[in-house]
Every structure is written in structure tokens, then in C-alpha cells.
Protein backbone atom coordinates (compact mmCIF):
# COMPACT_ATOMS: atom_id res chain seq x y z
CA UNK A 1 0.00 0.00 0.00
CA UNK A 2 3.05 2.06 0.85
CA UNK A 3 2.95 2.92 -3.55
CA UNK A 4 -0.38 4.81 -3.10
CA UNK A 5 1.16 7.55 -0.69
CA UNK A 6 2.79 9.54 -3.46
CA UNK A 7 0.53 9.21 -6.05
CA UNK A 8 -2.57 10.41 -3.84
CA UNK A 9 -0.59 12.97 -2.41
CA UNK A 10 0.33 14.22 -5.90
CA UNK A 11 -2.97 14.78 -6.90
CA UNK A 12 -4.56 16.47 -3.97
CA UNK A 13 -1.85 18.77 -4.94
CA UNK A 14 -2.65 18.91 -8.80
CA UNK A 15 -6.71 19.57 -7.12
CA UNK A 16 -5.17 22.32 -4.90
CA UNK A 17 -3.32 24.68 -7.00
CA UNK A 18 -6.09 24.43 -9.76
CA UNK A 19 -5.59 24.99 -14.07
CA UNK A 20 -3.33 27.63 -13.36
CA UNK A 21 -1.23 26.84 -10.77
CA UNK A 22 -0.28 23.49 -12.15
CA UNK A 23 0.12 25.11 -15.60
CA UNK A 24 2.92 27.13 -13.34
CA UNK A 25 4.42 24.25 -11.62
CA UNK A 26 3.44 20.92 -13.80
CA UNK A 27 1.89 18.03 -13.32
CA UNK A 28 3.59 16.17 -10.23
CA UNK A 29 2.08 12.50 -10.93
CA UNK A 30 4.29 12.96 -14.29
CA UNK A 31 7.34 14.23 -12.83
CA UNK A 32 7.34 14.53 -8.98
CA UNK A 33 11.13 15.59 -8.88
CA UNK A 34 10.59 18.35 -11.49
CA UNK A 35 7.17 19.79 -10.48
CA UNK A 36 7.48 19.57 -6.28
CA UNK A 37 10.67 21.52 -6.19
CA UNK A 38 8.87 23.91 -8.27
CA UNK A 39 5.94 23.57 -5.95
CA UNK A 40 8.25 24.29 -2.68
CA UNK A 41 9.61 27.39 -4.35
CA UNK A 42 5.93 28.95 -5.13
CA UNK A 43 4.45 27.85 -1.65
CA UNK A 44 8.06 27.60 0.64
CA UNK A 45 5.60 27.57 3.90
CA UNK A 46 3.38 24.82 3.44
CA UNK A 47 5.63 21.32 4.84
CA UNK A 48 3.60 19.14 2.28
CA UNK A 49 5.51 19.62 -0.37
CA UNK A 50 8.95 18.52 0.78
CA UNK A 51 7.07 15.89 2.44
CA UNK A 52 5.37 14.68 -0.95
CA UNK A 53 8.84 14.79 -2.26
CA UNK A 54 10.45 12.86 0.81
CA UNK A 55 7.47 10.22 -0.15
CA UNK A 56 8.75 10.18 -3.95
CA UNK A 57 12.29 9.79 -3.08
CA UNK A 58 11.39 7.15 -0.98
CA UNK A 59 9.61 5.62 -3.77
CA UNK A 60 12.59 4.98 -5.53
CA UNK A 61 14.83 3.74 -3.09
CA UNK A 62 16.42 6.93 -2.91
CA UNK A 63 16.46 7.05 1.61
CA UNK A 64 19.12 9.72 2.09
CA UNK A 65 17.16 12.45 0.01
CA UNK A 66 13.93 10.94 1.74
CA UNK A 67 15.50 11.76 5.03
CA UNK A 68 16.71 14.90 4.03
CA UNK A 69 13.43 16.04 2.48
CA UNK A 70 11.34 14.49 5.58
CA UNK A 71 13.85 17.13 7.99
CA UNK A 72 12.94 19.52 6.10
CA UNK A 73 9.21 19.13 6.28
CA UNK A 74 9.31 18.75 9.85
CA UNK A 75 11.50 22.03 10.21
CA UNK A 76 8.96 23.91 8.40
CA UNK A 77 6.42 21.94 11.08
CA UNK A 78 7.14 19.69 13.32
CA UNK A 79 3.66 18.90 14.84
CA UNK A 80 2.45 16.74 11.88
CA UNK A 81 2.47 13.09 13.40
CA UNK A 82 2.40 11.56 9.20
CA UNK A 83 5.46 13.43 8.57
CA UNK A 84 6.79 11.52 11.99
CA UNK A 85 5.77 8.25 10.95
CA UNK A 86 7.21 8.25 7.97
CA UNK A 87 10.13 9.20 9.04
CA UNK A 88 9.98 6.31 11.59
CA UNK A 89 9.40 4.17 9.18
CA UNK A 90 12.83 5.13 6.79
CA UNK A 91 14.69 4.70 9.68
CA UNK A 92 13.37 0.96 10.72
CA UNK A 93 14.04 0.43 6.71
CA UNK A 94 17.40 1.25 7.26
CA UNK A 95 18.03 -0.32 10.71
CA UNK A 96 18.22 2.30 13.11
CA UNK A 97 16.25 1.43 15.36
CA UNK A 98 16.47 4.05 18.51
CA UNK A 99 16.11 6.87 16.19
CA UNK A 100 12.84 5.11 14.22
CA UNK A 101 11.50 4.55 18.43
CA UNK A 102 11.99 8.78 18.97
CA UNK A 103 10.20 9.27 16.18
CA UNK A 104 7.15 6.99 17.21
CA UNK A 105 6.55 8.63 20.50
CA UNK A 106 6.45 11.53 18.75
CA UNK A 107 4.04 10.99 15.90
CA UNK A 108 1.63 9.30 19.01
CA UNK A 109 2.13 12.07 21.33
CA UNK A 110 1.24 14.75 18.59
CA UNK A 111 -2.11 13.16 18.00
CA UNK A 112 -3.50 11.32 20.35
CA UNK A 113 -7.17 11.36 19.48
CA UNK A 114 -6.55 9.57 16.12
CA UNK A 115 -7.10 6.24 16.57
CA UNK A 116 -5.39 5.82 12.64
CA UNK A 117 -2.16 7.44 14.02
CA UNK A 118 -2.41 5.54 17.34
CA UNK A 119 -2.87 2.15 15.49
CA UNK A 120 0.21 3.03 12.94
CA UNK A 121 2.23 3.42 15.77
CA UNK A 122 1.60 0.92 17.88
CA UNK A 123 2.36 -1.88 15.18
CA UNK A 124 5.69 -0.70 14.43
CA UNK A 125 6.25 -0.33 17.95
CA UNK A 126 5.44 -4.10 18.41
CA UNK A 127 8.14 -4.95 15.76
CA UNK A 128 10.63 -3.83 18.12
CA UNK A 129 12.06 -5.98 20.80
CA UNK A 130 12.79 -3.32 23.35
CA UNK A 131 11.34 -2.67 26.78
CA UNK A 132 10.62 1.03 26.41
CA UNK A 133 8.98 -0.26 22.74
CA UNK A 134 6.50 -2.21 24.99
CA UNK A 135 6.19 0.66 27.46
CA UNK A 136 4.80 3.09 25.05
CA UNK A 137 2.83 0.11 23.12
CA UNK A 138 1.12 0.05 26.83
CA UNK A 139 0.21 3.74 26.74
CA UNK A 140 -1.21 3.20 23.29
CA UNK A 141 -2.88 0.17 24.18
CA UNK A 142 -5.17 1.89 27.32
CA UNK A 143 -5.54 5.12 24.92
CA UNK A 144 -6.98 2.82 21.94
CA UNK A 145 -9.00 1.27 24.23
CA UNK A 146 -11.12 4.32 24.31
CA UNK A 147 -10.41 5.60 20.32
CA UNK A 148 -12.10 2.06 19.57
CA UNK A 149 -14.31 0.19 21.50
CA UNK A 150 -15.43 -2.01 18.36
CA UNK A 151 -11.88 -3.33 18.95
CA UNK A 152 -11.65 -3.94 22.45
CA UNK A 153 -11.45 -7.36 22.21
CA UNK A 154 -8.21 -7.25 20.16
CA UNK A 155 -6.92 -4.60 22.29
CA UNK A 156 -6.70 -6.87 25.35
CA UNK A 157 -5.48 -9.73 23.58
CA UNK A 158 -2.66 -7.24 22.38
CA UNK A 159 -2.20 -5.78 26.41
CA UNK A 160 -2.03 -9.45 27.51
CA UNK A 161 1.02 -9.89 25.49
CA UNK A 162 2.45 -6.41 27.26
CA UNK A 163 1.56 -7.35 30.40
CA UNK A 164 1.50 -10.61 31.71
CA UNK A 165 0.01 -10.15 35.49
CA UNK A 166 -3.52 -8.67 34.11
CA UNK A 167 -4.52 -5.63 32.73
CA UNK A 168 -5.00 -3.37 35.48
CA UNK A 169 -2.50 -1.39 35.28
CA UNK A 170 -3.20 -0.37 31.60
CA UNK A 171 -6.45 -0.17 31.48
CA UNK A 172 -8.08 3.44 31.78
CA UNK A 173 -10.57 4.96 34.49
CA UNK A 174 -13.36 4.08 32.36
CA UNK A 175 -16.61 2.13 33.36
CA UNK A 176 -17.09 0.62 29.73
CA UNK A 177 -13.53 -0.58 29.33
CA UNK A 178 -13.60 -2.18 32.74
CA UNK A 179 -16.90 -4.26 32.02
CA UNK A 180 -15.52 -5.21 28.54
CA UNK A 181 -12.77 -6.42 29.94
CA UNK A 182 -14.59 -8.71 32.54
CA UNK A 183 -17.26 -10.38 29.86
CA UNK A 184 -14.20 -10.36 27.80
CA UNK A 185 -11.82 -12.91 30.90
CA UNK A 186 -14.73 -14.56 30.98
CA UNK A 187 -15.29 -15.56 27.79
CA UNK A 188 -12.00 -16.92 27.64
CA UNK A 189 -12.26 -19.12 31.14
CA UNK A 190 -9.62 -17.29 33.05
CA UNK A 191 -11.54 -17.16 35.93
CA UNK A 192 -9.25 -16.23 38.82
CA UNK A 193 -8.49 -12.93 36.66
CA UNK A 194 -12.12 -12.13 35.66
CA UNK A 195 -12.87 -12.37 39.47
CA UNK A 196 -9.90 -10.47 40.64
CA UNK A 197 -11.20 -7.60 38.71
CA UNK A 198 -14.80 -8.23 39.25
CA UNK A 199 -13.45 -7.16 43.02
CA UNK A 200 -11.71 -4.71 41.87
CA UNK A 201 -14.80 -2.91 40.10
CA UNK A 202 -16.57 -3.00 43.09
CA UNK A 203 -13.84 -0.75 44.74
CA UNK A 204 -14.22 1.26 41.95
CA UNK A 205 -18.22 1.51 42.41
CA UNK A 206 -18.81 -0.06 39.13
CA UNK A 207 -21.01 -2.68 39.74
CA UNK A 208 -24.76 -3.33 38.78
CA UNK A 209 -27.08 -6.00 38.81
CA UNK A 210 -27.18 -6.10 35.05
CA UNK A 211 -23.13 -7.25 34.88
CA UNK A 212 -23.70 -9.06 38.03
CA UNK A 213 -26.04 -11.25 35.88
CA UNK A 214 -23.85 -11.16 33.14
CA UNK A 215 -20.43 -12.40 35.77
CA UNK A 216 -22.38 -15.23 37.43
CA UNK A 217 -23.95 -16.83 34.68
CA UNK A 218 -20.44 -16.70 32.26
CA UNK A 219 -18.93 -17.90 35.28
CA UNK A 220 -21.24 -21.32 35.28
CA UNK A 221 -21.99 -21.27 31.87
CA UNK A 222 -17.63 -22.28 31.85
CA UNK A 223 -17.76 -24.71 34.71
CA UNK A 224 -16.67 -22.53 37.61
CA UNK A 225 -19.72 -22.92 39.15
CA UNK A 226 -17.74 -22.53 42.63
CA UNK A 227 -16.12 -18.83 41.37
CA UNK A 228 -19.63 -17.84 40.81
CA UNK A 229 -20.98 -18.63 43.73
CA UNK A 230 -18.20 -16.70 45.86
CA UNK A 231 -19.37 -14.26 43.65
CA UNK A 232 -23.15 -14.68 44.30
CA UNK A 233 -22.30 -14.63 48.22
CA UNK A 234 -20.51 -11.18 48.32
CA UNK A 235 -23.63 -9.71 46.79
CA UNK A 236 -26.36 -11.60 48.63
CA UNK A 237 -24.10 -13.19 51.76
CA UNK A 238 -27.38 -14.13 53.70
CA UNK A 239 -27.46 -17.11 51.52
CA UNK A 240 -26.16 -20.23 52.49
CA UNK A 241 -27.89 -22.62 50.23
CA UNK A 242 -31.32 -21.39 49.12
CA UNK A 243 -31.81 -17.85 47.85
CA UNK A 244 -35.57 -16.05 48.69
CA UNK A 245 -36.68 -19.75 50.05
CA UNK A 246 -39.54 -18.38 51.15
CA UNK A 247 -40.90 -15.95 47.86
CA UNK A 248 -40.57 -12.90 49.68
CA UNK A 249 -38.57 -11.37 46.85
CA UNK A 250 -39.19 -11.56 43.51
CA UNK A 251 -37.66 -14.33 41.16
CA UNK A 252 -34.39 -13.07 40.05
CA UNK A 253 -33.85 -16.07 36.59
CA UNK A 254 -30.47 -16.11 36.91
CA UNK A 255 -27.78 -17.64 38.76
CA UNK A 256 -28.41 -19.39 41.66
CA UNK A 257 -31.97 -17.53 42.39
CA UNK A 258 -35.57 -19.31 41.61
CA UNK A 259 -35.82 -19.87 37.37
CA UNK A 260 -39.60 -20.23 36.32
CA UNK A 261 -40.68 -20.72 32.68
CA UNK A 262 -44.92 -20.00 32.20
CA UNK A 263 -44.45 -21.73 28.96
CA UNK A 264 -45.63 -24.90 30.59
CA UNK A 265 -48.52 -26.41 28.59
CA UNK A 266 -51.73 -26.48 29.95
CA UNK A 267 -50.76 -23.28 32.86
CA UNK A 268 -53.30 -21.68 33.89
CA UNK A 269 -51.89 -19.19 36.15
CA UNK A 270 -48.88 -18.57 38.34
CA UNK A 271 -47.46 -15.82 40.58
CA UNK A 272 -47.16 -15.21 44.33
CA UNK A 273 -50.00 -15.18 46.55
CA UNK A 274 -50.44 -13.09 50.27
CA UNK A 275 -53.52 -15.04 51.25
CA UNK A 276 -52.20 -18.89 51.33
CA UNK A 277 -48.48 -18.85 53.45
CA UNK A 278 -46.71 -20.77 56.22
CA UNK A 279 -44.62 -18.04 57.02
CA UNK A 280 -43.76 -14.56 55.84
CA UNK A 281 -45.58 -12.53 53.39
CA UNK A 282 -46.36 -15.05 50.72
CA UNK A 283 -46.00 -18.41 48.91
CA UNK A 284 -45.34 -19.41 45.29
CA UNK A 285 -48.64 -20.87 43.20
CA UNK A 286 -49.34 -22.86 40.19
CA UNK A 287 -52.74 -23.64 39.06
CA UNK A 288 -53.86 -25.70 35.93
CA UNK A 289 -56.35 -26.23 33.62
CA UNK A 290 -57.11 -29.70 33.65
CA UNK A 291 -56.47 -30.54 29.48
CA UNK A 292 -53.20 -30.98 29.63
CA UNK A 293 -51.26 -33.73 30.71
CA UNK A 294 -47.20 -31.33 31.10
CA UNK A 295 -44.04 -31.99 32.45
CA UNK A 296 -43.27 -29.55 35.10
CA UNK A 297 -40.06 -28.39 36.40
CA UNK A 298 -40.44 -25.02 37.97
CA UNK A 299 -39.66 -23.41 39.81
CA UNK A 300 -36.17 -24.45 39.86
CA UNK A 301 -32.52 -23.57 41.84
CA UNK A 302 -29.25 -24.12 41.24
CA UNK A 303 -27.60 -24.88 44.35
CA UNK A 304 -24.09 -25.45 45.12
CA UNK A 305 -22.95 -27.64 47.71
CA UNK A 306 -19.18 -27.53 48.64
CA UNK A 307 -18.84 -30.31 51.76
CA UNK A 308 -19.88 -33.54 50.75
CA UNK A 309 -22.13 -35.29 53.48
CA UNK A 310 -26.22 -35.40 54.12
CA UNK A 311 -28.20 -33.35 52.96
CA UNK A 312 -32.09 -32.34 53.65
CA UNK A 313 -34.65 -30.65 51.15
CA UNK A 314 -37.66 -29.59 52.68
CA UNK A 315 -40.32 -27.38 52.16
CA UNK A 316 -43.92 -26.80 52.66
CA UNK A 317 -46.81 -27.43 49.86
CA UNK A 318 -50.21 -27.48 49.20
CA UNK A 319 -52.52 -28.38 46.76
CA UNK A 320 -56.45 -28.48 45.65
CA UNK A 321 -57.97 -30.13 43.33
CA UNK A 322 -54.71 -31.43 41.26
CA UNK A 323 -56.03 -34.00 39.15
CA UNK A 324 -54.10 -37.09 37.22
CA UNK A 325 -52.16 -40.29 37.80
CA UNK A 326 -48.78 -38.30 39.22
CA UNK A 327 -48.74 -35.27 42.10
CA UNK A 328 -46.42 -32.66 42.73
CA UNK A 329 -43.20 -33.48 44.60
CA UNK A 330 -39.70 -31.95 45.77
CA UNK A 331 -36.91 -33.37 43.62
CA UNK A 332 -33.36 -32.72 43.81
CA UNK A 333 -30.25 -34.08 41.71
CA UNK A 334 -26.61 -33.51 40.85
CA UNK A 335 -24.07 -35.61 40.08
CA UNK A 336 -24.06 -38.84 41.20
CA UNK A 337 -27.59 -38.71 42.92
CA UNK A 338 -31.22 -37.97 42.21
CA UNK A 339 -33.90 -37.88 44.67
CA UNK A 340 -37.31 -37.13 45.39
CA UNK A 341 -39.52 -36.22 47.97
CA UNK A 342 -43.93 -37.83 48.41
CA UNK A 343 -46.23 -36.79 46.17
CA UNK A 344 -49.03 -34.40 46.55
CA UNK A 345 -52.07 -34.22 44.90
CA UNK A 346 -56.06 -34.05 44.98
CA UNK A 347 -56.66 -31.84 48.28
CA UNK A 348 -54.23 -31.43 50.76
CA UNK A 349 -53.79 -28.91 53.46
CA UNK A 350 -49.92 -27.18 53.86
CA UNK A 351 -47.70 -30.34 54.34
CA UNK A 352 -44.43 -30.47 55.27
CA UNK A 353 -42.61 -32.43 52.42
CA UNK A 354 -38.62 -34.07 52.80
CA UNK A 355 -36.15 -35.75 50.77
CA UNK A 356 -33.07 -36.63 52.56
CA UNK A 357 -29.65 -38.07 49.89
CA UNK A 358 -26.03 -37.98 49.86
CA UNK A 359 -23.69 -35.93 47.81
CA UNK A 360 -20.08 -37.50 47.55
CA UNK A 361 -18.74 -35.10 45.63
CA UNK A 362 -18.92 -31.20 46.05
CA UNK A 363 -20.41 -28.96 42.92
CA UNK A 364 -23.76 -28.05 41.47
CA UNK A 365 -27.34 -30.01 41.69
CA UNK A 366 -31.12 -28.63 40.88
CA UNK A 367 -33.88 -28.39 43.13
CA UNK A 368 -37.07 -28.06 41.81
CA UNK A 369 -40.96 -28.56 42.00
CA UNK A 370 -41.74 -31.38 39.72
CA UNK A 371 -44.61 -33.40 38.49
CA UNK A 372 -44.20 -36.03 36.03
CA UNK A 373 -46.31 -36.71 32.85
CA UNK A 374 -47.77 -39.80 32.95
CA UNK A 375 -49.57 -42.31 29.98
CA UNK A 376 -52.73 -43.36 32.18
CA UNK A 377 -55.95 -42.57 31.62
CA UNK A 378 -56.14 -40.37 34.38
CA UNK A 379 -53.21 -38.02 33.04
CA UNK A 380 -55.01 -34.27 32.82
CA UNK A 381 -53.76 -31.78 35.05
CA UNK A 382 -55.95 -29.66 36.98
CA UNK A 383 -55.87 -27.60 40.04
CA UNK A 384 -53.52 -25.85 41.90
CA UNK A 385 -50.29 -26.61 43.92
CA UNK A 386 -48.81 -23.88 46.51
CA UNK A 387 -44.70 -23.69 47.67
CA UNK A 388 -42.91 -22.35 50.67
CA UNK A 389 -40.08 -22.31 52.59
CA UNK A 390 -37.57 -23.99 51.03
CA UNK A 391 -35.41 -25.12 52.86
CA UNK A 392 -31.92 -27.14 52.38
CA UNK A 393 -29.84 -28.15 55.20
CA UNK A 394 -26.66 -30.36 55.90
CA UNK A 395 -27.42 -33.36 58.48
CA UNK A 396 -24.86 -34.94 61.29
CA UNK A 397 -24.70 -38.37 61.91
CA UNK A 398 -28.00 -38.46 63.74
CA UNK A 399 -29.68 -36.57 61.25
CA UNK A 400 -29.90 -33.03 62.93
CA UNK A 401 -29.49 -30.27 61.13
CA UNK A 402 -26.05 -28.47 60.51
CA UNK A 403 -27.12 -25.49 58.88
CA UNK A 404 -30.07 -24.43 56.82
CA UNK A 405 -30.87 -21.01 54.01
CA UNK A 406 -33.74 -18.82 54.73
């Protein structure tokens, strides 16, 4: 690409002095070293020209009259960061490397809101294997990462290869860059570092529920369900198991808080009620229409359990008029175990329901409310089912309770 310099140059010149003033000076895409000295003499002020002419020389393989003409553009003005550049670049042509680095930092200091200049730099700079290369290739780095957000993403690829211990100490005071960066470490599965500076943000004050959605559920979405739920814990630390066990908050669908889908064939209606409750303000409720015969797995929790041992699921239901072959019951499963609690149907006052199993292994399992379709004749579901209190608790040896989420 370096061939189109001159010529473009040559005719934004040709467009500039107009009929007459080329039919003074000539027609520089014809003869550059003819016409531009011509063109220096009639306008001796403006640095273009010997830098046009530094450009042809260089064209030509001709570097010691490109230098010479390059000086003398920048002595006429020395704050155009092109002129720079190219002059950087004649120099890295011709090996000399300290004087090609001088005139880097110069062309990226000159202009530092133009993200072209910025970007010219900073790939010749990473060409050079020197340490104050990389430092101002870091500078360039955190100031691109404002000039260009659409290239964020190759930005802190680039940093990483600065900076090996994280990008903290590049990165600018800047909300947006921050919170690219974490969805960024976490779409790559470095964990530790995505919550390292998920900690860090909140220092800063720039959290929100909307990346605190976005941290936990890229966090289990790559298998470190036990990073997000260290995460989860610093922003709602009354939770030990169960989050909002007993409804009193709204469901959150995300993360380790209560998932519902109302796409569930045959739903009548759904939602919290203040009139049926064991305890609190109100319970969870499903009710049915009776000509359907679904599968139904909500409301639903992901839990995580980090000390293997016995475990409890409790909780309190109801029901009226819940028609079919199968009830509603508690169910809970992870790996290595799946277990359920008794089932409720027809009419039944609030019940305390149970399910006691063993986890071997620490990580995540599912609790949910569950009733299974069934091929009898008697398979419609009708009627209504009520939740509350949730509760899931870690049992000694004799079966007492350890510990329990409210």
C-alpha cells in the first residue's frame, strides 16, 4: 500500500493549485522531482511539499534524500504526526532502530485522538524488541481502548502480550472498558483474573445487577460454578444454600436464584400469593387447567454444595384439586444422585414435604418442584399446587441439622 502515498498525495496537490497553478508548476504524478521543487519554491511555507517529495524519493529507493526532504518538512512543522511516521518508518528500513522509536513517540504524542495514528504506531512499535517499545505500546494500548471500543477485544489480547500479570494497570478509568474487559476474561475461562477484577470494580463503584447477571452466569456457563458462587455470596451473603426460600422477593432467573418458565402447557396461572403462606408474606402458586397432561419443572434452583455429606430438602406445599395419575413433589439431583420427595395431589392442606440423599462429591445439583407426565388414563392436570419455605440443610450423623438457608 506504501505505492499509493505519493501518487494520492500528488494529486490532492494537482486539485489544490487548480488549471493555473499546475500550468505554473506541472503536473507532479508525471514528474514529482521536477514539479514539487517547483511547488516548494511557489508555496516555501506549506511542509507538504517537501514531504510529498520525501514520499517520492522514498519511492525509488532513494532514503538519504527521503530523510533529508522528511527534515525539512518537519522544520517547516514539526507537529504533523504523518510526517513523523514516515520518518519512523525510513529509519526501521534502514536499521536504526532508537532513532525510528523517537520518532514513534512523537508521531503518538502529537495526536492522540486519532485512533489511525495511534494504530500506525503501535504496530511498528510491536516490531521492536525493546522494553521502552512495549512501554509506550502500553500507553497506546489503554488510549486505543477508548479511540475504539469495536476493537476492544483485540486490544486486550494485544495488552495481555504487554503485560502478563492482568490488565489493570493499563487499562483506563473508564466504566465501559472495565466491564468489557470482565465479559471479555470470561469468555476466555480465566476465571481467577475475571474475578480479581470483578473485586476490583466494586472498589471502583462499578457494579450493577445487570453485569452481576452477566459475571455469574459466564462464570457457570464455563464450569466454575464454585467462582460464581463466591461471587453470588458477596452480593447476597445471607445465603447459604437457598436464595428467597420463602418468595418474599421476587424471582431473580439467573444464577443461583428461583428460574420459572410460564411456557408450561396447559398453565393456567402462576405468581405469588399473600392469602395462602406458612410463614412470611407469601408463597409461590401454580394452578392448571385440567387438558393438559405437562411436564413440570419449575420453579427451579441451582444450588451449590461444597462439603460432601447429608443433605435435607424440605419445604412446605399445598394443593387443591390437582387432578391425574402423578402429584407434585420436591426433587433434587446432581451428580451422582437424584432424589425425590412424596407426592401431593387431589386436596391437601400445607404439608411439610422431605427428601433426605447424599452428595459425595462437592459442585452443582437442581432443586425443583416437579410433576411427572404420565400415559394413564387419568393423566389431565388440573388444580392448583402452593410452595414455601424452602429449605436445604446439611445433616450430622444423627440426622440433625447443621445449617439451613432462609
Amino acid at each position: 500500500m506504501r505505492w499509493l502515498v505519493f501518487p494520492l498525495s500528488a494529486f490532492l496537490l494537482w486539485v489544490s493549485l487548480g488549471p493555473f497553478g499546475a500550468w505554473v508548476v506541472g503536473d507532479p504524478l508525471k514528474d514529482p522531482f521536477r514539479v514539487l521543487p517547483r511547488a516548494m519554491k511557489v508555496d516555501p511555507l506549506d511542509h507538504q511539499w517537501p514531504y510529498y517529495l520525501a514520499q517520492a524519493y522514498r519511492g525509488v529507493g532513494e532514503d538519504k534524500a527521503a530523510r533529508r526532504y522528511f527534515t525539512r518538512a518537519l522544520k517547516i512543522n514539526s507537529l504533523d504526526p504523518m510526517v513523523w511516521s514516515s520518518l519512523a518508518d525510513l529509519y526501521l528500513d534502514g536499521g536504526r532502530v532508537k532513532e525510528a522509536l523517537y520518532a514513534l513517540e512523537r508521531a503518538a504524542f502529537l495526536d492522540p485522538s486519532s485512533a489511525f495514528i495511534q494504530w500506525r504506531v503501535l504496530v511498528r512499535l510491536l516490531a521492536l524488541d525493546l522494553p521502552s517499545a512495549r512501554e509506550i505500546a502500553r500507553d497506546l494500548v489503554s488510549r486505543l481502548l477508548l479511540l475504539e471500543p469495536s476493537k476492544r477485544r483485540n486490544l486486550f489480547a494485544l495488552g495481555e502480550m504487554l503485560v502478563k500479570d492482568g490488565l489493570g494497570g493499563i487499562l483506563p478509568h473508564d466504566e465501559g472498558v472495565w466491564k468489557a474487559y470482565l465479559r471479555w476474561l470470561i469468555s476466555r475461562g480465566e476465571v481467577e483474573k475475571a474475578v480479581m477484577v470483578w473485586r476490583e470494580m466494586g472498589d471502583l463503584g462499578w457494579r450493577d445487577r445487570g453485569l452481576f447477571r452477566s459475571v455469574v452466569d459466564g462464570l457457570i456457563a464455563k464450569g466454575a460454578v464454585a467462582q460464581a458462587w463466591k461471587v453470588w455470596r458477596g452480593e447476597f451473603p445471607q445465603d447459604h444454600l437457598i436464595h428467597n426460600g420463602g418468595f418474599e422477593r421476587d424471582l431473580l432467573g439467573f444464577g443461583f436464584g428461583w428460574r420459572f418458565n410460564p411456557r408450561i402447557s396447559g398453565l393456567k396461572s402462576w405468581g405469588f400469593t399473600f392469602r395462602d403462606r406458612i410463614e412470611g408474606r407469601r408463597s409461590f402458586y401454580l394452578e392448571f387447567d385440567g387438558e393438559r397432561n405437562p411436564r413440570v419443572g419449575w420453579p427451579r434452583q441451582l444450588v451449590y454444595i461444597g462439603v460432601p455429606g447429608t443433605y435435607r430438602l424440605s419445604a412446605y406445599m399445598k394443593t387443591e384439586g390437582v387432578t391425574g395419575a402423578t402429584g407434585f413433589s420436591l426433587w433434587v439431583w446432581g451428580k451422582g444422585f437424584r432424589a425425590r420427595s412424596k407426592e401431593l395431589k387431589g386436596y391437601t392442606f400445607w404439608r411439610w414435604v422431605k427428601v433426605d440423599f447424599q452428595v459425595r462429591d462437592p459442585g452443582p445439583c437442581w432443586v425443583a418442584l416437579v410433576r411427572q407426565a404420565t400415559r394413564k388414563l387419568n393423566r389431565f392436570l388440573g388444580g392448583k399446587v402452593w410452595i414455601d419455605q424452602v429449605v436445604l440443610e446439611k445433616l450430622d450423623e444423627k440426622g440433625v441439622s447443621q445449617g439451613s438457608s432462609g
